[in-house]
N, C-alpha and C. Protein backbone atom coordinates (compact mmCIF):
# COMPACT_ATOMS: atom_id res chain seq x y z
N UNK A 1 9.13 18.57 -11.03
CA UNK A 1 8.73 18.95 -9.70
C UNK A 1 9.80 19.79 -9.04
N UNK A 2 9.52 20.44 -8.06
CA UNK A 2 10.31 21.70 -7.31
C UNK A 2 11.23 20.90 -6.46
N UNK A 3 12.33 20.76 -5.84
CA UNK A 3 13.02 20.23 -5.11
C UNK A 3 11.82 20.30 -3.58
N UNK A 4 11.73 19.56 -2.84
CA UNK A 4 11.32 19.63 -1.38
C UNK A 4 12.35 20.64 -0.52
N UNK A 5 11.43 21.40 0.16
CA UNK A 5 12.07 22.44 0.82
C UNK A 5 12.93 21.34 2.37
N UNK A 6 14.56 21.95 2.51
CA UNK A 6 14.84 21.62 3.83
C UNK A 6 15.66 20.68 3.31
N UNK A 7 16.45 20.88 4.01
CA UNK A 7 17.83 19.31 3.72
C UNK A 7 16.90 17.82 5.07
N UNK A 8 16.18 18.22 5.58
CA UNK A 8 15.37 17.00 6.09
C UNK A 8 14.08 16.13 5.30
N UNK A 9 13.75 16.53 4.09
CA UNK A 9 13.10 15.94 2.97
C UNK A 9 13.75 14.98 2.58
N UNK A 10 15.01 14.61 2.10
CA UNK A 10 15.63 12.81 1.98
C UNK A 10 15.43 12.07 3.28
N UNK A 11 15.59 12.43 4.27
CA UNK A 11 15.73 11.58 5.54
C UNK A 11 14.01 11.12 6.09
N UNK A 12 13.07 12.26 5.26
CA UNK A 12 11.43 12.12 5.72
C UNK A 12 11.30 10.90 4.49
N UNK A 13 11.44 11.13 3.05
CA UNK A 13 11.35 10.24 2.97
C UNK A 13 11.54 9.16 2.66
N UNK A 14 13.02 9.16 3.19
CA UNK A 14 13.31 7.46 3.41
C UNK A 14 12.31 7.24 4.46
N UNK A 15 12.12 7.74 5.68
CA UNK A 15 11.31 7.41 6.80
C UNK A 15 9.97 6.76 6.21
N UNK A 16 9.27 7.91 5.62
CA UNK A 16 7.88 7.06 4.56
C UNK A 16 8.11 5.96 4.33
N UNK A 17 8.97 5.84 3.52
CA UNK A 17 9.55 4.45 2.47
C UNK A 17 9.36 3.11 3.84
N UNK A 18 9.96 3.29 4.81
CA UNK A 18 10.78 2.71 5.84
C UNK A 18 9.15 2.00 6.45
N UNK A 19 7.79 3.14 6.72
CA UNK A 19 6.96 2.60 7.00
C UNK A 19 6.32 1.82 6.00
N UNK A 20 6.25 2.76 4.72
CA UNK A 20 5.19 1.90 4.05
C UNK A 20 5.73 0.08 4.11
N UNK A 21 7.07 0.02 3.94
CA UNK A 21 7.65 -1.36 3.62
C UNK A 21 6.96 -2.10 5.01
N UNK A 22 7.16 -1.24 6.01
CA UNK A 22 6.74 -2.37 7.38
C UNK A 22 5.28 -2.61 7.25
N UNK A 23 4.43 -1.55 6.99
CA UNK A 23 2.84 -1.98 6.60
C UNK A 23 2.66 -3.02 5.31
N UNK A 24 3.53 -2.78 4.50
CA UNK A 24 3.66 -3.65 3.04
C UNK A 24 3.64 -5.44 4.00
N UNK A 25 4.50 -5.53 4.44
CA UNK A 25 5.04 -6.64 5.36
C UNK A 25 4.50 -7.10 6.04
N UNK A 26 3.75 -6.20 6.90
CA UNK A 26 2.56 -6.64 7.84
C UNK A 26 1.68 -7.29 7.53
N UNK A 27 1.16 -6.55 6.04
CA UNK A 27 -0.03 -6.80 5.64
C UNK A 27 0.31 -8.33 4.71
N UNK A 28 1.01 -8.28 4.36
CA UNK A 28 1.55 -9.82 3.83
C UNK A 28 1.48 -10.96 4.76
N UNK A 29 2.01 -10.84 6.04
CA UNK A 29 2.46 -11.32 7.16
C UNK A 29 0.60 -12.06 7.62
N UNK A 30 -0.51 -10.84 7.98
CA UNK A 30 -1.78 -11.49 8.00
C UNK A 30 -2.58 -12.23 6.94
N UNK A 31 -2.26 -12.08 5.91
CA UNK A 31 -2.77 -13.27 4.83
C UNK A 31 -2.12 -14.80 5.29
N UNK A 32 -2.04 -14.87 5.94
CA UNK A 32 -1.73 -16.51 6.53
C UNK A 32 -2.81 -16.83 6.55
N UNK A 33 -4.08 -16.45 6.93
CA UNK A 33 -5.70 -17.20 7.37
C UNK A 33 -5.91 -16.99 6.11
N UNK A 34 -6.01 -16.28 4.94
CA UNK A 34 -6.66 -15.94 4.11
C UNK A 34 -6.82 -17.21 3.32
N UNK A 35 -8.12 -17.81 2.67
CA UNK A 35 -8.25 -18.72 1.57
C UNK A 35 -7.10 -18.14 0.60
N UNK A 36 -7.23 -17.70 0.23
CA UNK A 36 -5.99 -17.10 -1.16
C UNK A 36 -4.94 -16.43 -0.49
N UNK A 37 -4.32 -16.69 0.10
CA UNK A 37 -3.13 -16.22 1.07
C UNK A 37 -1.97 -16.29 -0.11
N UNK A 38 -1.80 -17.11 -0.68
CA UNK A 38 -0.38 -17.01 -1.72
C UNK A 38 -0.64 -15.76 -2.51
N UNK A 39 -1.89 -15.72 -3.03
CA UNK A 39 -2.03 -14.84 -4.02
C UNK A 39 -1.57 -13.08 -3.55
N UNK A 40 -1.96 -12.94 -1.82
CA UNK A 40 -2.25 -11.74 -1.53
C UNK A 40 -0.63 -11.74 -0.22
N UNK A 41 -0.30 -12.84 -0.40
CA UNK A 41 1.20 -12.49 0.17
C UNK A 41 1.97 -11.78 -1.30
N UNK A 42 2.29 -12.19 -2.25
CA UNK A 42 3.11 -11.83 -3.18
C UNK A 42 2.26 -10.38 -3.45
N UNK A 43 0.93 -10.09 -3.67
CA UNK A 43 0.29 -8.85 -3.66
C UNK A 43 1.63 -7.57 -2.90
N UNK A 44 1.26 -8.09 -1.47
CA UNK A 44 1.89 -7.01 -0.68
C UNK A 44 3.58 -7.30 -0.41
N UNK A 45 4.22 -8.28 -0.69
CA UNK A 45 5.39 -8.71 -0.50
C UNK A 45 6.20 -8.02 -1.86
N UNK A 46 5.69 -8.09 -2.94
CA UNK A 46 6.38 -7.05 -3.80
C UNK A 46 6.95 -5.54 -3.30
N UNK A 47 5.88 -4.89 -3.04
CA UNK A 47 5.87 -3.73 -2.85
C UNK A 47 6.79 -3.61 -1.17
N UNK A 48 6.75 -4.27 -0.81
CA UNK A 48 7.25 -4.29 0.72
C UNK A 48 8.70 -4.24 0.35
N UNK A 49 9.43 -4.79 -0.87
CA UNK A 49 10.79 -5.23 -0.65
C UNK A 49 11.00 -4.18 -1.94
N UNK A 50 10.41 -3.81 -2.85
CA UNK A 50 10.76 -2.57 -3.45
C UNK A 50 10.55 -0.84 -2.82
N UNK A 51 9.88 -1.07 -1.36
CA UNK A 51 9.87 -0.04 -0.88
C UNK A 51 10.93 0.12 -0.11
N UNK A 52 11.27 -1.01 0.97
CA UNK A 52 12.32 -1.17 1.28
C UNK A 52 13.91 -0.63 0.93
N UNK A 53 13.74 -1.17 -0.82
CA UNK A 53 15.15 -0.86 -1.27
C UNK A 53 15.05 0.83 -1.59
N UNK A 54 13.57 1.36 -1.77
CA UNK A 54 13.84 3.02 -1.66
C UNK A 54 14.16 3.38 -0.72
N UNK A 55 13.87 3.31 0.30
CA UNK A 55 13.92 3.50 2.01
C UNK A 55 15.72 3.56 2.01
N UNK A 56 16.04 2.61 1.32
CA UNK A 56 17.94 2.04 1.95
C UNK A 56 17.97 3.33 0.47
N UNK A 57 17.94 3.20 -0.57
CA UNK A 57 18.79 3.77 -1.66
C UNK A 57 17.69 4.74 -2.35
N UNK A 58 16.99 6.11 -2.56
CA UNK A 58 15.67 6.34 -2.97
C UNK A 58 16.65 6.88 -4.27
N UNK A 59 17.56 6.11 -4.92
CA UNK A 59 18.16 6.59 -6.40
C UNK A 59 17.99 5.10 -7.24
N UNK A 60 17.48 4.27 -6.18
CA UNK A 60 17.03 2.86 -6.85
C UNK A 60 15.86 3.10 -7.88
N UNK A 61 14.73 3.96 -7.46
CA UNK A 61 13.75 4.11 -8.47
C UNK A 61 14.20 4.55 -9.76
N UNK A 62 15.36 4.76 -10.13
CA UNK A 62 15.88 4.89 -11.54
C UNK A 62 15.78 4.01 -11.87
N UNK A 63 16.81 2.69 -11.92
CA UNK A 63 16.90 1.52 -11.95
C UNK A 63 15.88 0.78 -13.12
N UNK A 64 16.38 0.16 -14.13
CA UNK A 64 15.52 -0.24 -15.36
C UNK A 64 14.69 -1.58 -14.46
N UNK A 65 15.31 -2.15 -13.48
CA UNK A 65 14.49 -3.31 -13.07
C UNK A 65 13.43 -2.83 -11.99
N UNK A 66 13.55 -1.93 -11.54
CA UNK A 66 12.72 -1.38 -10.35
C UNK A 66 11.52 -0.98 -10.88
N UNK A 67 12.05 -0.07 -12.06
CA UNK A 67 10.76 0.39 -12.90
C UNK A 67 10.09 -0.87 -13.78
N UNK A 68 10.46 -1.81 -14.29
CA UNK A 68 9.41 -2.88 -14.75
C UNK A 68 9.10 -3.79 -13.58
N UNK A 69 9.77 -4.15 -12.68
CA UNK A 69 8.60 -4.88 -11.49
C UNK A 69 7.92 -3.48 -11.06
N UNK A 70 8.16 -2.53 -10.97
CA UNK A 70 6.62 -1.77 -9.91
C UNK A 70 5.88 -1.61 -11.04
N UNK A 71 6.02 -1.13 -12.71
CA UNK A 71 5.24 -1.03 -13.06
C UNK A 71 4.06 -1.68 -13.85
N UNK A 72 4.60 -3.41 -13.51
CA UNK A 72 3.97 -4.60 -13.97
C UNK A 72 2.96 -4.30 -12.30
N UNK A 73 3.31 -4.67 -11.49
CA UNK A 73 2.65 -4.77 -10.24
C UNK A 73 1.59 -3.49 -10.09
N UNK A 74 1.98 -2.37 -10.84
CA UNK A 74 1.04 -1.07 -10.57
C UNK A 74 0.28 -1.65 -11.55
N UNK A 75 0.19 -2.26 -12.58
CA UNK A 75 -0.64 -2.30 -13.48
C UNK A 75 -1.61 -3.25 -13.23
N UNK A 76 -1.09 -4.63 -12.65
CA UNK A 76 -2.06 -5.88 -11.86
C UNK A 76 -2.59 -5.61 -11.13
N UNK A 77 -2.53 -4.54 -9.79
CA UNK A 77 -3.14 -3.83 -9.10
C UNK A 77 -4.32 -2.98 -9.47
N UNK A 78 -4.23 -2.60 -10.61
CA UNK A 78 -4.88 -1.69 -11.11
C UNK A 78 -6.12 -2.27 -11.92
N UNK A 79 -6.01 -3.46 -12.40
CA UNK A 79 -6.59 -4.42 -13.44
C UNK A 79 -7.49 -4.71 -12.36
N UNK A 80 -7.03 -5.74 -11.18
CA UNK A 80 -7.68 -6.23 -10.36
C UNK A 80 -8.57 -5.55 -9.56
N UNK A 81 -7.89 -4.14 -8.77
CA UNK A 81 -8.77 -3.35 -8.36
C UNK A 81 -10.41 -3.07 -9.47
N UNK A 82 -9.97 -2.48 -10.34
CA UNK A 82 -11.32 -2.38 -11.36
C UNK A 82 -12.39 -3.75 -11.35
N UNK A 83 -11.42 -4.46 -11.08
CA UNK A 83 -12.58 -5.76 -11.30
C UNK A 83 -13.23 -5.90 -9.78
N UNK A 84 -12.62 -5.69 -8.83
CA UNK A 84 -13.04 -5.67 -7.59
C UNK A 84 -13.54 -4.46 -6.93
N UNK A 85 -14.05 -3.46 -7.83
CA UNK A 85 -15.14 -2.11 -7.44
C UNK A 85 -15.91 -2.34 -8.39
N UNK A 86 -15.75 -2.99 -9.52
CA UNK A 86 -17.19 -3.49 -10.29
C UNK A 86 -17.81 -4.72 -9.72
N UNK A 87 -17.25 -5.53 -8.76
CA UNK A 87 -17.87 -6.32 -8.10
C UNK A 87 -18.88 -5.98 -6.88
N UNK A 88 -17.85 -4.76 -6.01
CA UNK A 88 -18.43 -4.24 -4.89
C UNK A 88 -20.18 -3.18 -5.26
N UNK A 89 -19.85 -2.59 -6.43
CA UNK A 89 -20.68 -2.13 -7.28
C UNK A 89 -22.18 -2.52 -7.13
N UNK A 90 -21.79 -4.20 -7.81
CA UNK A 90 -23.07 -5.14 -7.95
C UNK A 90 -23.29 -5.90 -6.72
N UNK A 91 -22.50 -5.90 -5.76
CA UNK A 91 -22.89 -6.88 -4.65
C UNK A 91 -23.11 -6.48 -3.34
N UNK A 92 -22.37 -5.20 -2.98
CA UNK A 92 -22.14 -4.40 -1.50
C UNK A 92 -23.50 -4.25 -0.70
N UNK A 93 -23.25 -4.81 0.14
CA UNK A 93 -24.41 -4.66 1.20
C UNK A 93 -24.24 -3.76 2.57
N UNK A 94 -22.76 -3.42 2.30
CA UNK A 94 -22.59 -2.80 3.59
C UNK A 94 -21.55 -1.76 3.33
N UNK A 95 -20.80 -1.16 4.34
CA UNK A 95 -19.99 -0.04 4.08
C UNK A 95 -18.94 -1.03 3.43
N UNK A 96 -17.93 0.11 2.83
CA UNK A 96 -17.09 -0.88 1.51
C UNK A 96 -16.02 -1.27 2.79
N UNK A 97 -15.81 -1.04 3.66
CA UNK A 97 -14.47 -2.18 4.83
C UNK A 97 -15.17 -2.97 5.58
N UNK A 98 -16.61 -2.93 5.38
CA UNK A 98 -17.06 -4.02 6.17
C UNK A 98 -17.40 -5.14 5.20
N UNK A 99 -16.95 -5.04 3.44
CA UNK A 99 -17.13 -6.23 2.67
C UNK A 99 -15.43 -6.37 2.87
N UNK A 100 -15.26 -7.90 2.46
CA UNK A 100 -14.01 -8.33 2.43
C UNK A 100 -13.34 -8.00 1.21
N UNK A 101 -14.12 -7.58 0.10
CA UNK A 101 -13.52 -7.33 -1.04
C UNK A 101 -13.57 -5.57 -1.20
N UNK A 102 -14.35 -5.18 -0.11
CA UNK A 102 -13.63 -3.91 -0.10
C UNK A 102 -12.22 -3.42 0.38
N UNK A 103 -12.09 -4.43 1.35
CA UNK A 103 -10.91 -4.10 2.00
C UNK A 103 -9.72 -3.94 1.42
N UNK A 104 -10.18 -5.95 0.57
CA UNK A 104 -9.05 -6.06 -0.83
C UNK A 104 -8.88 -4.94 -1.50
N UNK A 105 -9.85 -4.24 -1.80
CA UNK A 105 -9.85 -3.49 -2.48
C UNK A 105 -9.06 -2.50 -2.02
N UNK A 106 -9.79 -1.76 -0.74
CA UNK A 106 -8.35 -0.94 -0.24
C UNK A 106 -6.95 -0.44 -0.38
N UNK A 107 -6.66 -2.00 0.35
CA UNK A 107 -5.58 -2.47 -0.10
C UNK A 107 -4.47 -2.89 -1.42
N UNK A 108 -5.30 -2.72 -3.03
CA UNK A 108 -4.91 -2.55 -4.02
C UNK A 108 -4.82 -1.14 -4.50
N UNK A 109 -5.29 -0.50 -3.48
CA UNK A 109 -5.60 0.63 -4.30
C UNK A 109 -4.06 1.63 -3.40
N UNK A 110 -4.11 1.30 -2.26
CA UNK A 110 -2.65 1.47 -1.40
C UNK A 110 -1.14 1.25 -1.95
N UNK A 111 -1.49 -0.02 -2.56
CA UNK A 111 -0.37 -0.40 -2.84
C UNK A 111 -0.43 0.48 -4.27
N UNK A 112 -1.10 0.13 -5.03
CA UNK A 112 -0.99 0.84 -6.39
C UNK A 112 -0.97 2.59 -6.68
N UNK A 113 -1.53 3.36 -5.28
CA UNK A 113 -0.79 4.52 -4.71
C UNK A 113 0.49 5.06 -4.60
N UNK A 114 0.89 4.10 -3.54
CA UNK A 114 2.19 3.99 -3.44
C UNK A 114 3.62 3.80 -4.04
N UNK A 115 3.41 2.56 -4.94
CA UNK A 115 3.90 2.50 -5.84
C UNK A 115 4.08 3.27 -6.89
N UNK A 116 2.49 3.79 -7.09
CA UNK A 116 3.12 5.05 -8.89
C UNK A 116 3.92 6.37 -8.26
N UNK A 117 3.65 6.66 -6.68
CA UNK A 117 4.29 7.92 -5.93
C UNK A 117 5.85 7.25 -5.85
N UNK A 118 6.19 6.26 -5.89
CA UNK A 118 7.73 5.97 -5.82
C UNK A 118 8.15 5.60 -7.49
N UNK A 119 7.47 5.27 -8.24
CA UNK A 119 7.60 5.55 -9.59
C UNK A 119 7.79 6.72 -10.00
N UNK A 120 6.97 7.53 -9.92
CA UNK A 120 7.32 9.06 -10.04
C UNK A 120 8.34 9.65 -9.75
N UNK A 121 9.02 9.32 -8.18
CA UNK A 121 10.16 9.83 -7.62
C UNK A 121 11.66 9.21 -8.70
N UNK A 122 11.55 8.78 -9.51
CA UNK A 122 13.13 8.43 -10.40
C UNK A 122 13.73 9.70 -10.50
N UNK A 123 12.61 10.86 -11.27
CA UNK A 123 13.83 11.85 -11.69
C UNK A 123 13.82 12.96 -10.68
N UNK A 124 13.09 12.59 -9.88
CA UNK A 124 13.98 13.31 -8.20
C UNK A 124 13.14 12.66 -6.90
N UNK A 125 14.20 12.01 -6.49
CA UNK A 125 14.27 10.71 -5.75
C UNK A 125 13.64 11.10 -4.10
N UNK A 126 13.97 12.22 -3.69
CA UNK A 126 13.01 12.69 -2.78
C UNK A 126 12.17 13.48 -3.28
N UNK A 127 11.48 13.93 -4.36
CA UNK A 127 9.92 14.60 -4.59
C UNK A 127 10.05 16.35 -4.75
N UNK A 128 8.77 16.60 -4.98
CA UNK A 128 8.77 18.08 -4.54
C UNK A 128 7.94 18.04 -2.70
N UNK A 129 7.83 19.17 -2.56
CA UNK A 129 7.22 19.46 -1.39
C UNK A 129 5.54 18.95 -1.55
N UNK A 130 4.98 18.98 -2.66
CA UNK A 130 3.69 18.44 -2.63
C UNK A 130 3.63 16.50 -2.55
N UNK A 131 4.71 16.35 -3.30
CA UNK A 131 4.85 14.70 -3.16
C UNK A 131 5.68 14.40 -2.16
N UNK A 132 6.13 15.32 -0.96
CA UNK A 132 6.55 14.12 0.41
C UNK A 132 5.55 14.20 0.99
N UNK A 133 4.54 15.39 1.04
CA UNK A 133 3.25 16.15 1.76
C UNK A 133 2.18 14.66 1.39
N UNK A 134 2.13 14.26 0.18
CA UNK A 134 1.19 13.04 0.16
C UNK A 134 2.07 11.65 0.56
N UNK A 135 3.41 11.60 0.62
CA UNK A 135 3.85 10.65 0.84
C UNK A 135 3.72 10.28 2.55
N UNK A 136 3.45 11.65 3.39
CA UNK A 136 3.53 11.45 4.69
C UNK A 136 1.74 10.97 5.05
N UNK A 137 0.76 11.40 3.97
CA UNK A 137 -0.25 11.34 4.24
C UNK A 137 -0.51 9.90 3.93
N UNK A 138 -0.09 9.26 3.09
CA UNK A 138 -0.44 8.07 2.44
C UNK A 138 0.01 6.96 3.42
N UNK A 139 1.81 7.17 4.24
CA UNK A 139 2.30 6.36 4.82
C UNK A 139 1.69 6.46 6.07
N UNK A 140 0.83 7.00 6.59
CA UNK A 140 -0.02 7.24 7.92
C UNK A 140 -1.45 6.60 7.63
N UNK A 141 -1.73 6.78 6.80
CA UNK A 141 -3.50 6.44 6.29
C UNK A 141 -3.32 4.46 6.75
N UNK A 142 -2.74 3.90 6.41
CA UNK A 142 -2.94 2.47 6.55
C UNK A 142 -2.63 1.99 7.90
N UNK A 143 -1.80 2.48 8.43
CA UNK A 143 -2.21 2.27 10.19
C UNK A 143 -2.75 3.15 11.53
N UNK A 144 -3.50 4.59 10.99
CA UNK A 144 -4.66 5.27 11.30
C UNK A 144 -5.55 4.16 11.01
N UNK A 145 -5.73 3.41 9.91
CA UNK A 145 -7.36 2.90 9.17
C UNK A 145 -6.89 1.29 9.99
N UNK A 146 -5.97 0.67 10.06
CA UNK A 146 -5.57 -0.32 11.19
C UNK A 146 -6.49 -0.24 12.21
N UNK A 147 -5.81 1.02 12.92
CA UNK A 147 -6.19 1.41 14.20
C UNK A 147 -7.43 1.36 14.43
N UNK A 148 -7.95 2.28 13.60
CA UNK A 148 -9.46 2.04 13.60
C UNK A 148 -10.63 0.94 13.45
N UNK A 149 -9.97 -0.02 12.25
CA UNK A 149 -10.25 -0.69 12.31
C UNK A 149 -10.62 -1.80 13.46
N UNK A 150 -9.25 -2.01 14.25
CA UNK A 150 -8.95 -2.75 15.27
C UNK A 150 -10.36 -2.33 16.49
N UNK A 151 -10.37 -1.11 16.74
CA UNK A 151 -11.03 -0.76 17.85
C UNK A 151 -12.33 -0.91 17.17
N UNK A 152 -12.86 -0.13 16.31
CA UNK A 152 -14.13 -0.85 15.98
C UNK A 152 -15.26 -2.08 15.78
N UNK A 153 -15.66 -2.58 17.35
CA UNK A 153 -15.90 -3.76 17.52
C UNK A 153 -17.08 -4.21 16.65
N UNK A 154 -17.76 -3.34 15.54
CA UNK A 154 -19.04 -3.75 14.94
C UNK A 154 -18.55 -4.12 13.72
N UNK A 155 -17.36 -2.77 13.43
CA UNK A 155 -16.65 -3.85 12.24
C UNK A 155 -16.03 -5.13 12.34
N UNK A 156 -15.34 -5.21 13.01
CA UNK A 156 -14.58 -6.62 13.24
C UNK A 156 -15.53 -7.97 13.26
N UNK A 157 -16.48 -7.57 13.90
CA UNK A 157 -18.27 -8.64 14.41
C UNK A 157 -18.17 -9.00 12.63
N UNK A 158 -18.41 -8.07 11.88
CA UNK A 158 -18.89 -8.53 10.45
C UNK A 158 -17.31 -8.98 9.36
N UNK A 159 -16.51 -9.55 10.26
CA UNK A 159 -15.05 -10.07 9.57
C UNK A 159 -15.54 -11.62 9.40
N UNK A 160 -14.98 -12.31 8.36
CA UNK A 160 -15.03 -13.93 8.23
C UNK A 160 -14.24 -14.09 8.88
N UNK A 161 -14.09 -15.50 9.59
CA UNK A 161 -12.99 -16.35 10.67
C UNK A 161 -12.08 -16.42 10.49
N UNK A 162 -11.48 -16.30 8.60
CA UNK A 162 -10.25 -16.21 8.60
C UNK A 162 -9.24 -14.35 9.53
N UNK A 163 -10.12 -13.51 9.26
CA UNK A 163 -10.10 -12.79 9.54
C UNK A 163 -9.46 -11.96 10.95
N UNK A 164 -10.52 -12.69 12.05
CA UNK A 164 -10.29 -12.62 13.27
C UNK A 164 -8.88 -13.00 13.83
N UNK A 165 -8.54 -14.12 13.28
CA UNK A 165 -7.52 -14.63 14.06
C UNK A 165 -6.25 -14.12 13.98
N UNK A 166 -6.31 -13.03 12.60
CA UNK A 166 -4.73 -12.71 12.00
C UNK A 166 -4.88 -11.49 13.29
N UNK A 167 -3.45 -10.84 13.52
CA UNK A 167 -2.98 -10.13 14.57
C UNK A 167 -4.07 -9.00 15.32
């Protein structure tokens, strides 16, 4: 890849890094209501504390241990997602964020985004100009789709109880 144009491309994206980890976190943080809450804290709690350490050091994605936890976790992500759009597939009755396993779904598919885009970054740790360009798009998409979420009172109406109560 081309170096990113501008000596402000390391500092953008550590910034990325810096959000995705706080959305990583967040989103860990509301699986407290969830029936399977252990399962989908460690989901997003991985990625939260390996984004993190890009954010502080983005020469960590070299790192022989960085690269086998993200790329065990990109791969469980990836397993699971498939099984959970062949579910949505056969069962969806409604738009895919107004099923709960779309959301999951979403949300695996975010993380497992994210992750192969900071996998990628090892042999140049801030990107080219096309990979900070999706890194700024990607680290915005999950609390734009928050946002939206939040205000959309017809979606929220069709959330289970565990649902409602998280933030």
């Amino acid at each position: 890849m081309a170096p990113a144009a501008g000596p402000w491309a390391r500092g953008l994206w550590r910034g990325c890094n810096a959000l995705m980890a706080v959305f990583f976190a967040l989103a860990a943080f509301v699986q407290v209501n969830d029936p399977d809450a252990e399962l989908w804290v460690v989901v997003y709690t991985i990625p939260a504390v390996l984004t993190l350490l890009v954010g502080l050091n983005p020469l960590v994605t070299g790192s022989f241990v960085w690269k086998m936890v993200s790329t065990v976790h990109i791969l469980f992500c990836m397993v699971w997602a498939v099984g959970l759009a062949y579910h949505l597939l056969l069962h969806a009755q409604q738009s895919i964020l107004h099923e709960e396993e779309g959301r999951e779904l979403s949300g695996l598919v975010i993380v497992t985004v994210w992750m192969s885009l900071g996998h990628c970054s090892s042999k140049n740790p801030v990107g080219g100009s096309k990979q900070l360009a999706a890194a700024i798009v990607i680290a915005l998409f999950p609390f734009i789709a928050w946002i939206y979420i939040y205000i959309d009172k017809e979606m929220r109406s069709s959330w289970p109880a565990h649902c409602k109560t998280a933030i």
